[in-house]
C-alpha atoms as a PDB file:
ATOM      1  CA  UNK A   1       0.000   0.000   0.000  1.00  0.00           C
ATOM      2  CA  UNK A   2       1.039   3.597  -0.408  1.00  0.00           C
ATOM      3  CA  UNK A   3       0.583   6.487   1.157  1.00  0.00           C
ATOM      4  CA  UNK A   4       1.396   9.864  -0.282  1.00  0.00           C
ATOM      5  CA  UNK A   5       1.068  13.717   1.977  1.00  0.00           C
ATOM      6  CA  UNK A   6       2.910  16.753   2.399  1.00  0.00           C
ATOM      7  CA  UNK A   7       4.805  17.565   5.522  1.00  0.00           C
ATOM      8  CA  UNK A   8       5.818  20.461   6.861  1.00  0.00           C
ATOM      9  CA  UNK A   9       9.459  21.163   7.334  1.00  0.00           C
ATOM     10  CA  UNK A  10      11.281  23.986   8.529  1.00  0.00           C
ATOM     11  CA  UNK A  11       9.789  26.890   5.928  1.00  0.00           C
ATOM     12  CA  UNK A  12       9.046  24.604   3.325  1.00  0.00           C
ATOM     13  CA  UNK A  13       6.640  21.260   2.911  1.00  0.00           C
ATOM     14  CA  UNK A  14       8.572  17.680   1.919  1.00  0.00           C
ATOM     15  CA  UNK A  15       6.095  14.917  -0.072  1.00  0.00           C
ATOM     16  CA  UNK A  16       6.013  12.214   2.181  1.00  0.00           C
ATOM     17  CA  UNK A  17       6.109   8.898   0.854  1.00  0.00           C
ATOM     18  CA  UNK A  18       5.106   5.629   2.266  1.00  0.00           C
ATOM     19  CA  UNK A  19       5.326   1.910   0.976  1.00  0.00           C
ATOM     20  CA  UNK A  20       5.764  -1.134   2.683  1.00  0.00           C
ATOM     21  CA  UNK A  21       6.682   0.316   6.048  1.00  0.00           C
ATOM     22  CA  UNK A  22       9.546   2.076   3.517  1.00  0.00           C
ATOM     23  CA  UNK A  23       9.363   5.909   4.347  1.00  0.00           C
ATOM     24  CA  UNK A  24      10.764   8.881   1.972  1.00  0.00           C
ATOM     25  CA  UNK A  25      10.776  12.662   1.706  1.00  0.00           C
ATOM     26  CA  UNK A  26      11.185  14.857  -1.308  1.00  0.00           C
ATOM     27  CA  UNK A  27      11.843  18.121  -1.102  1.00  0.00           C
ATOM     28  CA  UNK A  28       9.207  20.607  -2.735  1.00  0.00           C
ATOM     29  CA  UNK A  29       8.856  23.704  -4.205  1.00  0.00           C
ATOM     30  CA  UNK A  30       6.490  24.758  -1.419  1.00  0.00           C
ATOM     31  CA  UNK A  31       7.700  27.698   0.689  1.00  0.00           C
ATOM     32  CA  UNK A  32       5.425  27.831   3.294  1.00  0.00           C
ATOM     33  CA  UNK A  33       5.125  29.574   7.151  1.00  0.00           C
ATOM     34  CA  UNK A  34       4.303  27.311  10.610  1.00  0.00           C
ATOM     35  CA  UNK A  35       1.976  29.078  10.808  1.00  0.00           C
ATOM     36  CA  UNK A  36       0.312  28.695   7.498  1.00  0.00           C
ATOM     37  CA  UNK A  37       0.166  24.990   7.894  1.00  0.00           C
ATOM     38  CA  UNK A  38      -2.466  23.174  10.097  1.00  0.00           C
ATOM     39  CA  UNK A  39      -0.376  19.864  11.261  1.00  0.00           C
ATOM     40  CA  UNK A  40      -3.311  17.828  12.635  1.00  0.00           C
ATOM     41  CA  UNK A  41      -4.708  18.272   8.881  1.00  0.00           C
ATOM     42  CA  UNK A  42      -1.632  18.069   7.523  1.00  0.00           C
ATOM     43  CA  UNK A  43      -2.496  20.938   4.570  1.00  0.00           C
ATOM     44  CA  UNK A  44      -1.930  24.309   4.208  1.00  0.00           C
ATOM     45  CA  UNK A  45      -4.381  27.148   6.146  1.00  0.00           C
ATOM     46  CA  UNK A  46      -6.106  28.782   3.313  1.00  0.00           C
ATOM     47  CA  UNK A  47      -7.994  31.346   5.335  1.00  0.00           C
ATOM     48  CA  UNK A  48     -10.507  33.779   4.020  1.00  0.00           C
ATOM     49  CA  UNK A  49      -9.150  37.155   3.288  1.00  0.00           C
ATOM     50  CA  UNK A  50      -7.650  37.619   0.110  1.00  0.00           C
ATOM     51  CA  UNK A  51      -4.371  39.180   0.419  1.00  0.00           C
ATOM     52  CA  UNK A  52      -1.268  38.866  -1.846  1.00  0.00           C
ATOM     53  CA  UNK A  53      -0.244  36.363   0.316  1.00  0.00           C
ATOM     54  CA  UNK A  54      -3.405  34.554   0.100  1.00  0.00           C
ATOM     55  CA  UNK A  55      -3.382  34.226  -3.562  1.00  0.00           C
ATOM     56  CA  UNK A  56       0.233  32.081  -3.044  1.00  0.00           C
ATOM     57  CA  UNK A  57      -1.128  29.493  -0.742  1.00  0.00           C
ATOM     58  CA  UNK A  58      -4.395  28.964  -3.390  1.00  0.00           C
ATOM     59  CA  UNK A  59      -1.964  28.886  -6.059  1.00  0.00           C
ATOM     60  CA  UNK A  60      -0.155  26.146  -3.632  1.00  0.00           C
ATOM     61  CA  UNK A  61      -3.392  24.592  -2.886  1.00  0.00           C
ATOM     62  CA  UNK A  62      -4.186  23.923  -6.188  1.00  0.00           C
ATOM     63  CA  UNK A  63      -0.839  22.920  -7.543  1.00  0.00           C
ATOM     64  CA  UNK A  64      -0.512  20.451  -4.167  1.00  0.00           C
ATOM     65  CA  UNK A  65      -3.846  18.870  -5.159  1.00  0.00           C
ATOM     66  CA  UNK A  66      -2.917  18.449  -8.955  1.00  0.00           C
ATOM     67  CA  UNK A  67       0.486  16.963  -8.114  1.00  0.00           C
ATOM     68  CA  UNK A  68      -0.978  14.103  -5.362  1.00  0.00           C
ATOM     69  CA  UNK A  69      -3.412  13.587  -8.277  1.00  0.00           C
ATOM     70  CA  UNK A  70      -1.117  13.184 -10.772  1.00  0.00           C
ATOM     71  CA  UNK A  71       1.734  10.720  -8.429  1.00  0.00           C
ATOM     72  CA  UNK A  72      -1.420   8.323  -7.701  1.00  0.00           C
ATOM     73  CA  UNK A  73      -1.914   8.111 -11.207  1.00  0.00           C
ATOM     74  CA  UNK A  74       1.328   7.667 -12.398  1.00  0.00           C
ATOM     75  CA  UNK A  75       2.326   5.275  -9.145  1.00  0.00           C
ATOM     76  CA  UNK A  76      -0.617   2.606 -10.479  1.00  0.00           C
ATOM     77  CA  UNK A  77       0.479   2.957 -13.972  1.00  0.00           C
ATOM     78  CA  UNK A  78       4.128   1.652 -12.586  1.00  0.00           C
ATOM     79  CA  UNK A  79       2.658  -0.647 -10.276  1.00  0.00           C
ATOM     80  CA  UNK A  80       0.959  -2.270 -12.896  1.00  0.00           C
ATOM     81  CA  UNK A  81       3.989  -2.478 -15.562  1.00  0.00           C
ATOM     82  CA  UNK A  82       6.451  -3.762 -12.891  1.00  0.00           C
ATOM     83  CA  UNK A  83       4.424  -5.859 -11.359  1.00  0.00           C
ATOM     84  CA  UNK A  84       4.940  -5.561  -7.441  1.00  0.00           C
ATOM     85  CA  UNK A  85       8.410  -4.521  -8.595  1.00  0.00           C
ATOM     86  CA  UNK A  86       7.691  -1.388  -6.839  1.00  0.00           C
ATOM     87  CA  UNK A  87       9.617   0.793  -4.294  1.00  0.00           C
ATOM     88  CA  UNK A  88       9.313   4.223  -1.739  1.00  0.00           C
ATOM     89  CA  UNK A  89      12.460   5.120  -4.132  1.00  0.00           C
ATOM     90  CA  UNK A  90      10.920   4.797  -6.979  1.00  0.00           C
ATOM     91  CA  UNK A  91       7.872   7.258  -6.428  1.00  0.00           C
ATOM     92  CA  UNK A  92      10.407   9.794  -4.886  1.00  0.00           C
ATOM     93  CA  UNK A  93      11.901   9.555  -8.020  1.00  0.00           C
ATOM     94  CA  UNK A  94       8.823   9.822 -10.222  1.00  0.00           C
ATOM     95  CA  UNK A  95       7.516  13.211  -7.798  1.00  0.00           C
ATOM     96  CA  UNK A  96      11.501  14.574  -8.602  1.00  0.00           C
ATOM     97  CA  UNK A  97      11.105  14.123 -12.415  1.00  0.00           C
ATOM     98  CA  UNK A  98       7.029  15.148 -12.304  1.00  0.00           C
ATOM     99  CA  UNK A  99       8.164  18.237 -10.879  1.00  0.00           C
ATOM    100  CA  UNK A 100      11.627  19.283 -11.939  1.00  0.00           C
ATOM    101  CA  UNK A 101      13.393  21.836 -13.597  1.00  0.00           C
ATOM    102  CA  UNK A 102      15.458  19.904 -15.872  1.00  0.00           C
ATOM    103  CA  UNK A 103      17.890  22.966 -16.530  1.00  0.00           C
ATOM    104  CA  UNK A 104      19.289  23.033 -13.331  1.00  0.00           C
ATOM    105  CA  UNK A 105      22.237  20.962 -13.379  1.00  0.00           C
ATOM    106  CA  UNK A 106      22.202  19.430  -9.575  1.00  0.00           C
ATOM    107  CA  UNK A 107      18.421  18.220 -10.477  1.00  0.00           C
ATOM    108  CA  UNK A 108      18.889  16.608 -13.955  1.00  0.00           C
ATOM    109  CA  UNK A 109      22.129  15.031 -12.224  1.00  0.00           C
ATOM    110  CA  UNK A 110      19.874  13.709  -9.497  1.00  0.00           C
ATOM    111  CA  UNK A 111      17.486  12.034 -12.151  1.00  0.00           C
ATOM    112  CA  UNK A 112      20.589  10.568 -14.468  1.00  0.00           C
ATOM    113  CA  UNK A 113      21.215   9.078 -11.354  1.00  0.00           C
ATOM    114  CA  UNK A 114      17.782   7.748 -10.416  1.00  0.00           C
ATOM    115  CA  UNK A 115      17.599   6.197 -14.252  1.00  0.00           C
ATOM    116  CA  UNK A 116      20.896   4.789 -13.622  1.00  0.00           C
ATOM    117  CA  UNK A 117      19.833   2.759 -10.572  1.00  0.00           C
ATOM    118  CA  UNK A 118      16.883   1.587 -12.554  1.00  0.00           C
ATOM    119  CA  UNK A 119      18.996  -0.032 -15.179  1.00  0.00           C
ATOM    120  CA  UNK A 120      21.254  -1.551 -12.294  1.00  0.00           C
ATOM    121  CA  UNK A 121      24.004   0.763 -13.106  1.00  0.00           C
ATOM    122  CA  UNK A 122      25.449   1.650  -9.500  1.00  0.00           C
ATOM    123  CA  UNK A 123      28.879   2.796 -10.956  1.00  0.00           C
ATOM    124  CA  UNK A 124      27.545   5.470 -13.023  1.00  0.00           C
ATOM    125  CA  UNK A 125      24.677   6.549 -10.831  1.00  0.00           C
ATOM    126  CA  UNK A 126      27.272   7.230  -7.992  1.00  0.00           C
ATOM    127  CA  UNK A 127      29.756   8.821 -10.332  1.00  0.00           C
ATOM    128  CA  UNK A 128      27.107  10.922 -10.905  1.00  0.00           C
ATOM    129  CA  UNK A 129      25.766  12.128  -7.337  1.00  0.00           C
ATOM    130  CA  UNK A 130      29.530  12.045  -6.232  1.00  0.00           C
ATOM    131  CA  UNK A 131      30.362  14.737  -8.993  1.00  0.00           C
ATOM    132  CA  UNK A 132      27.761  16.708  -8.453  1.00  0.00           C
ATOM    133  CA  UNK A 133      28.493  17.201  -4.820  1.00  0.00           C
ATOM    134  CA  UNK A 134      31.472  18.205  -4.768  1.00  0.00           C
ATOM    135  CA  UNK A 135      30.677  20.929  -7.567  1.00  0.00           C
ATOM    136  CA  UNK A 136      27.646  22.302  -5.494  1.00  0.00           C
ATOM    137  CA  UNK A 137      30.033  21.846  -2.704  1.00  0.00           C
ATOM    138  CA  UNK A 138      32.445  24.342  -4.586  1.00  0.00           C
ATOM    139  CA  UNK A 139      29.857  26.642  -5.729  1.00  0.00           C
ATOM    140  CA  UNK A 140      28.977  27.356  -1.945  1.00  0.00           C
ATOM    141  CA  UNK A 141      25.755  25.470  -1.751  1.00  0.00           C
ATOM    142  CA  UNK A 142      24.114  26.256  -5.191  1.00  0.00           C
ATOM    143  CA  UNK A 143      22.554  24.770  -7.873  1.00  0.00           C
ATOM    144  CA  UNK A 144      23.278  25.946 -11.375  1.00  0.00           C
ATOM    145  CA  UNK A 145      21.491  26.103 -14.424  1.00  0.00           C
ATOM    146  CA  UNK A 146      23.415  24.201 -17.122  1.00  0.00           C
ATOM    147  CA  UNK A 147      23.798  27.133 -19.445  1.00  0.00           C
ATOM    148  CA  UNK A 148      25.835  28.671 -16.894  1.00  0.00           C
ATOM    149  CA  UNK A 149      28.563  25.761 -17.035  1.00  0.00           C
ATOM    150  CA  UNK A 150      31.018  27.784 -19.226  1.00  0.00           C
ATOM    151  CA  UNK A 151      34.381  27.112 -19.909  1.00  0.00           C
ATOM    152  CA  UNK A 152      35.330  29.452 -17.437  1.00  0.00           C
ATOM    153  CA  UNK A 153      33.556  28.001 -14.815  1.00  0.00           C
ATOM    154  CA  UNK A 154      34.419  24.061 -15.412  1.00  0.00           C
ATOM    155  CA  UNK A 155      37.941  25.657 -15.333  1.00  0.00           C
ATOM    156  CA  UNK A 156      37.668  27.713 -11.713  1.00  0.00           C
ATOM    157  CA  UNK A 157      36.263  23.873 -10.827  1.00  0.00           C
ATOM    158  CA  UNK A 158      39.220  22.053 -11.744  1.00  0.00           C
ATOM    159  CA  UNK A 159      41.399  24.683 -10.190  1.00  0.00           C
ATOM    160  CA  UNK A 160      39.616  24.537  -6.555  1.00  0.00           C
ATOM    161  CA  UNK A 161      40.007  20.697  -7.499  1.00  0.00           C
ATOM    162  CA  UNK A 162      44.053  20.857  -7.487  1.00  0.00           C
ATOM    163  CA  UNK A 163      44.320  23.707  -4.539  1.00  0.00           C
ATOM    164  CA  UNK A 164      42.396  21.298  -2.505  1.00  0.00           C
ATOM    165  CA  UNK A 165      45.565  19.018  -2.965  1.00  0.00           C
ATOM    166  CA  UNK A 166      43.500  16.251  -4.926  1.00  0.00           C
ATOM    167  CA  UNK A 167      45.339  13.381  -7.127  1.00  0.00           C
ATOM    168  CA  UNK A 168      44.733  13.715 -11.290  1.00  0.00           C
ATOM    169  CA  UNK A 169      42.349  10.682 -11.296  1.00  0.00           C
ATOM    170  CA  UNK A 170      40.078  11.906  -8.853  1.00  0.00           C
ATOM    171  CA  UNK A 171      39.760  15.095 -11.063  1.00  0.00           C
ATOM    172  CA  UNK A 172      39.637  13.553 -13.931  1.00  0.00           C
ATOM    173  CA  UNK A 173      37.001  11.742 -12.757  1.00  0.00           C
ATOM    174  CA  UNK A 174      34.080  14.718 -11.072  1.00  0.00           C
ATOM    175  CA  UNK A 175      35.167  15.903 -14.424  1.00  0.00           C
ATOM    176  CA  UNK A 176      34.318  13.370 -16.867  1.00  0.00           C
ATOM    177  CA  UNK A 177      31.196  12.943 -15.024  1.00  0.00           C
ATOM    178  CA  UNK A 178      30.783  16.442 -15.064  1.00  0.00           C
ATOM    179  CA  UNK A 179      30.820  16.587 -18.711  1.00  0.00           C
ATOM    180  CA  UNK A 180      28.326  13.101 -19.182  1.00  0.00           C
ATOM    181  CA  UNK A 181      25.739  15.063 -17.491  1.00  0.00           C
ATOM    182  CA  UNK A 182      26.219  18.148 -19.522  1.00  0.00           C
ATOM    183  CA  UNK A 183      26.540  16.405 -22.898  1.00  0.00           C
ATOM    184  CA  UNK A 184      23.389  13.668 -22.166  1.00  0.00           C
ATOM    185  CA  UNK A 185      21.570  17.195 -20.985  1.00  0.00           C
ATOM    186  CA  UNK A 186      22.050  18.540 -24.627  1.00  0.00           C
ATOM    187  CA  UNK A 187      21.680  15.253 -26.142  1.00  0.00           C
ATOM    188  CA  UNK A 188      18.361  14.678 -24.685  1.00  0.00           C
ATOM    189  CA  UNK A 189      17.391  18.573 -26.183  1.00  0.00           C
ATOM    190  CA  UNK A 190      17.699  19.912 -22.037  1.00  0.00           C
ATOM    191  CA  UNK A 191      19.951  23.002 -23.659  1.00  0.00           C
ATOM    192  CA  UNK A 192      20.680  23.865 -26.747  1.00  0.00           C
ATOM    193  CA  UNK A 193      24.314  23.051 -28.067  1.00  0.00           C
ATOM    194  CA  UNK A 194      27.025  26.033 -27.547  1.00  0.00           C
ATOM    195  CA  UNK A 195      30.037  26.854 -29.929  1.00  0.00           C
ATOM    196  CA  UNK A 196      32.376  26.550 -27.039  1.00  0.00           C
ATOM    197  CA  UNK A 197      32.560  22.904 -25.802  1.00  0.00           C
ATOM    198  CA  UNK A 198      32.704  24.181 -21.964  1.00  0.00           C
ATOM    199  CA  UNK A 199      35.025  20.764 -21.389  1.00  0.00           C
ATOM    200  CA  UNK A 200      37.662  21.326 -24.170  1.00  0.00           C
ATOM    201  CA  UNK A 201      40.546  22.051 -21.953  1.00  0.00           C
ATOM    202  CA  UNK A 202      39.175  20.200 -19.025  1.00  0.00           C
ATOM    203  CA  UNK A 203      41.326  17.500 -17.612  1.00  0.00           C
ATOM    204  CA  UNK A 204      39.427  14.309 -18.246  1.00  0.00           C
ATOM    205  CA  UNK A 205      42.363  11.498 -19.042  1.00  0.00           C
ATOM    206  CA  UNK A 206      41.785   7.938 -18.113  1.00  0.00           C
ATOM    207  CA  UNK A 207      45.658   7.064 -17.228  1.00  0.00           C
ATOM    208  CA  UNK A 208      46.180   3.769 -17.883  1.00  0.00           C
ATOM    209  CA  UNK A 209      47.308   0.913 -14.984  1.00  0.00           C
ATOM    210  CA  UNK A 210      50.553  -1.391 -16.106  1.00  0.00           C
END
């Protein structure tokens, strides 16, 4: 059985999701107030005077509604075509890609991954997350959109990469991963191709092991 609500958590609401005793929590687009949410309910206080602020929380209301409708729907469809195959990580991942913003480069790299792990590739989808870590990581906590990933930047990457004292493999490798998720992004029509291959000059060699 599953079991699919919003939480609230510290300014913003999480989907919660529950199946066979299996719990997870995905992180929404929800930014909402304590004291806008009503916990024994668990859904947002609508209240009756319109304000500005009002408006948001309908607006919230109504996208909340459309997106529980829209996860049941798409959770029997999968239930159905794997055939009790089913998992709590698999409908976080369906809510992530039913929601996302493909153009941001730590989200698409989050759903790369999630495909990955569906096709029982572990090596990839942790090459992956690993990468992308440690590039947030370096651009103090961000996310960016994967037009931004310029030439320049990939290159202030590698640099914080070999001040931090680490060995040519490992930066070969958050790079070459680096560059899979940006080439599969324009590949799959995510951005448009540039003239400047943003990885030309990055250090991506595979040194070889006698």
């Amino acid at each position: 059985m599953t079991t699919l609500g919003f939480i609230y958590r510290d300014v913003r609401l999480d989907l919660k999701v529950e199946h066979r005793g299996v719990e997870r929590y995905v992180p929404t687009r929800y930014e909402v107030r304590e004291c806008e949410w009503n916990a024994e309910a668990k859904w947002l206080k609508l209240g009756s005077v319109v304000t500005s602020r009002h408006r948001k929380l309908l607006h919230y209301h109504r996208a909340m509604v459309r997106d529980l409708r829209n996860l049941h729907i798409a959770v029997n469809d999968l239930a159905n075509a794997r055939a009790g195959a089913l998992s709590a990580d698999h409908i976080a991942s369906l809510y992530r890609r039913m929601t996302a913003d493909y153009q941001m480069l730590g989200t698409y790299a989050q759903i790369l991954s999630d495909e990955a792990l569906y096709a029982e590739k572990l090596r990839t989808a942790r090459g992956y997350i690993t990468a992308i870590r440690r590039f947030i990581d370096f651009n103090r906590g961000y996310d960016i959109h994967l037009g931004a990933l310029t030439a320049e930047v990939v290159a202030m990457f590698e640099h914080t990469l070999e001040r931090e004292g680490l060995m040519p493999p490992t930066i070969s490798f958050y790079m070459r991963n680096l560059r899979a998720i940006y080439n599969k992004a324009i590949s799959e029509n995510i951005i448009p191709p540039r003239l400047e291959n943003p990885f030309e000059n990055a250090y991506t060699y595979i040194e070889s092991r006698l």
